[in-house]
Protein backbone atom coordinates (compact mmCIF):
# COMPACT_ATOMS: atom_id res chain seq x y z
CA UNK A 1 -7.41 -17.26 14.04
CA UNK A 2 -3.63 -16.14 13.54
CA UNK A 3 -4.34 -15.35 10.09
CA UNK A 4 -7.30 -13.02 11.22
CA UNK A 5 -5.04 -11.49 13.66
CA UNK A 6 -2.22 -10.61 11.12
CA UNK A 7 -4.65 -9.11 8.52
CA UNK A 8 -6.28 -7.06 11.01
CA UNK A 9 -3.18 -5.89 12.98
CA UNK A 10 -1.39 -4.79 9.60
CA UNK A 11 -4.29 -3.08 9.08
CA UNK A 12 -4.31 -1.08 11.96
CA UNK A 13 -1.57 1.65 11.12
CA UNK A 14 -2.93 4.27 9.27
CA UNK A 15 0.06 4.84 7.07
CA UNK A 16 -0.72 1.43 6.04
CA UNK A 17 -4.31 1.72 5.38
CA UNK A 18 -3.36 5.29 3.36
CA UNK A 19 -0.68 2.63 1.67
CA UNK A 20 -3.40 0.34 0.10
CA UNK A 21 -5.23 3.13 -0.64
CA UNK A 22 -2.90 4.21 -2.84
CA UNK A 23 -2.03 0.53 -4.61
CA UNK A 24 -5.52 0.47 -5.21
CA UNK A 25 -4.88 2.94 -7.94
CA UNK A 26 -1.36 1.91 -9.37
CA UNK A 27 1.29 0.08 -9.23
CA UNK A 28 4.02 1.64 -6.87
CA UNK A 29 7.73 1.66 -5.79
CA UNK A 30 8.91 2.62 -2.51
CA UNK A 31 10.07 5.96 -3.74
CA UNK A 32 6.75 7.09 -4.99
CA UNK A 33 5.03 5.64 -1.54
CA UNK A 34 7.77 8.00 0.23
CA UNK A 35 6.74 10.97 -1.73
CA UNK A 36 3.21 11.10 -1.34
CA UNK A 37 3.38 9.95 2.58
CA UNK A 38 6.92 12.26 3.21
CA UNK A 39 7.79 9.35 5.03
CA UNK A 40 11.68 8.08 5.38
CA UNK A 41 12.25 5.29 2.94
CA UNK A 42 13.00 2.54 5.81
CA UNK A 43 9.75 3.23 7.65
CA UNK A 44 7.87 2.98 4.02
CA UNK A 45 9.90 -0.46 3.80
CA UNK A 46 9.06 -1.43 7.25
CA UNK A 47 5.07 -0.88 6.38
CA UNK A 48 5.12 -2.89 3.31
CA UNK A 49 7.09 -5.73 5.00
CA UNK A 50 3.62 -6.11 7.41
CA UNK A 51 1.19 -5.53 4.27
CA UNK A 52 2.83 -7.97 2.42
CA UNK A 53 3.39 -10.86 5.35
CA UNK A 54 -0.25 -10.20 6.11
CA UNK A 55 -0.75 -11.13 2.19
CA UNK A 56 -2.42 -7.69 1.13
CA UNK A 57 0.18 -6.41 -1.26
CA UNK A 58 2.60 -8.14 -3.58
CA UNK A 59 5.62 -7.06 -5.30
CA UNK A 60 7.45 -8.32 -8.69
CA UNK A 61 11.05 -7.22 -9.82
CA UNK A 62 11.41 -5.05 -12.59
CA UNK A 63 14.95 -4.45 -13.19
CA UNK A 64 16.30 -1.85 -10.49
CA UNK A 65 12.17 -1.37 -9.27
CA UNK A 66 10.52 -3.45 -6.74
CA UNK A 67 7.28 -2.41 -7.85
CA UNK A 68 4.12 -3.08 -4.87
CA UNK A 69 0.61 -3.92 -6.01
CA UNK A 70 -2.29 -5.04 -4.24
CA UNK A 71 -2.81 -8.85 -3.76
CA UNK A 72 -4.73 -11.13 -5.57
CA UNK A 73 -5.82 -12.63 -2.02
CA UNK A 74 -4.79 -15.96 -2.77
CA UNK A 75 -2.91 -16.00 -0.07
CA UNK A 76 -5.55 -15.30 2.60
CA UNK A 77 -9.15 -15.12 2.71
CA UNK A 78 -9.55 -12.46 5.22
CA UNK A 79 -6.90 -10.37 3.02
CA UNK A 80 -8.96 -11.09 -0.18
CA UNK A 81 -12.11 -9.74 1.55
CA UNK A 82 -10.72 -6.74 3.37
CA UNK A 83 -9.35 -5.54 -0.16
CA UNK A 84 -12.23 -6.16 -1.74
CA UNK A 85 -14.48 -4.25 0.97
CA UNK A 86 -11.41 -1.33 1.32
CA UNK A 87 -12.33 0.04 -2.85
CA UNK A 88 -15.58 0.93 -1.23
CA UNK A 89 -14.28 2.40 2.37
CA UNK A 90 -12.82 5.90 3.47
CA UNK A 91 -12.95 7.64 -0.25
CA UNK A 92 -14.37 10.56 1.45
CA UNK A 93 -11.69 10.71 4.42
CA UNK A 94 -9.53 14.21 3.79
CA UNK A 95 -6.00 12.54 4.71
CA UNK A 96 -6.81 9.77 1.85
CA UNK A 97 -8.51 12.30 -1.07
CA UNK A 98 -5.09 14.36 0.04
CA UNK A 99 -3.00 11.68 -0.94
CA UNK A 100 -4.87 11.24 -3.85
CA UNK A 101 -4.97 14.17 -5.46
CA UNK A 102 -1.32 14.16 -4.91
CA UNK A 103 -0.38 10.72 -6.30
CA UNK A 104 -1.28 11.23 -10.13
CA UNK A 105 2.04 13.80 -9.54
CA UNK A 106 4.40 11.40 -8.49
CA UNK A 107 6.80 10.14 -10.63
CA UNK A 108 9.64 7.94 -9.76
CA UNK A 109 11.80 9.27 -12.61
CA UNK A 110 11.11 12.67 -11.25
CA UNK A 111 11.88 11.34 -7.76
CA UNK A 112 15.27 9.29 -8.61
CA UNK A 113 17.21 12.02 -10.99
């Protein structure tokens, strides 16, 4: 049951919901999560830490990036099916098709100059 618990308490925030939201469209650093959310970098940081303890996102090193993705759900059954079921959930909420329309902008080499 403490597995449930962690999935469905990370899920909870709604920064972090908007935050898989957007990984279920690309790849993304902190920077670009900032951006889009206007959110200060340790609270982005701080959100990701949860996602990724709960096993919902991953990251992989690319150089100076830490670049966030969502998981393969391995890790946790209950993540696997909640990111499965979340590609089909909230597409028509206005905060998400905000952030949305905003994240094909985003650019980290635009952000980091």
């Amino acid at each position: 049951m403490k597995e449930f618990i962690k999935v469905t308490k990370a899920l909870s925030d709604p920064t972090r919901v908007k935050i898989l939201k957007m990984l279920q469209k690309k790849m993304l650093c902190v920077c670009e999560i900032q951006a889009a959310l206007d959110r200060a970098q340790s609270t982005i940081s701080k959100h990701l830490k949860i996602l990724e303890d709960a096993g919902l996102i991953s990251f992989e090193k690319d150089g100076l990036w830490v670049n966030y993705n969502l998981a393969d759900g391995t890790q946790s059954p209950y993540a696997a099916s909640l990111i499965g079921n979340m590609r089909h959930w909230l597409e028509d909420d206005p905060e998400i098709m905000d952030i949305m329309v905003k994240l094909p902008e985003i650019d980290r080499k635009d952000i980091i100059k």
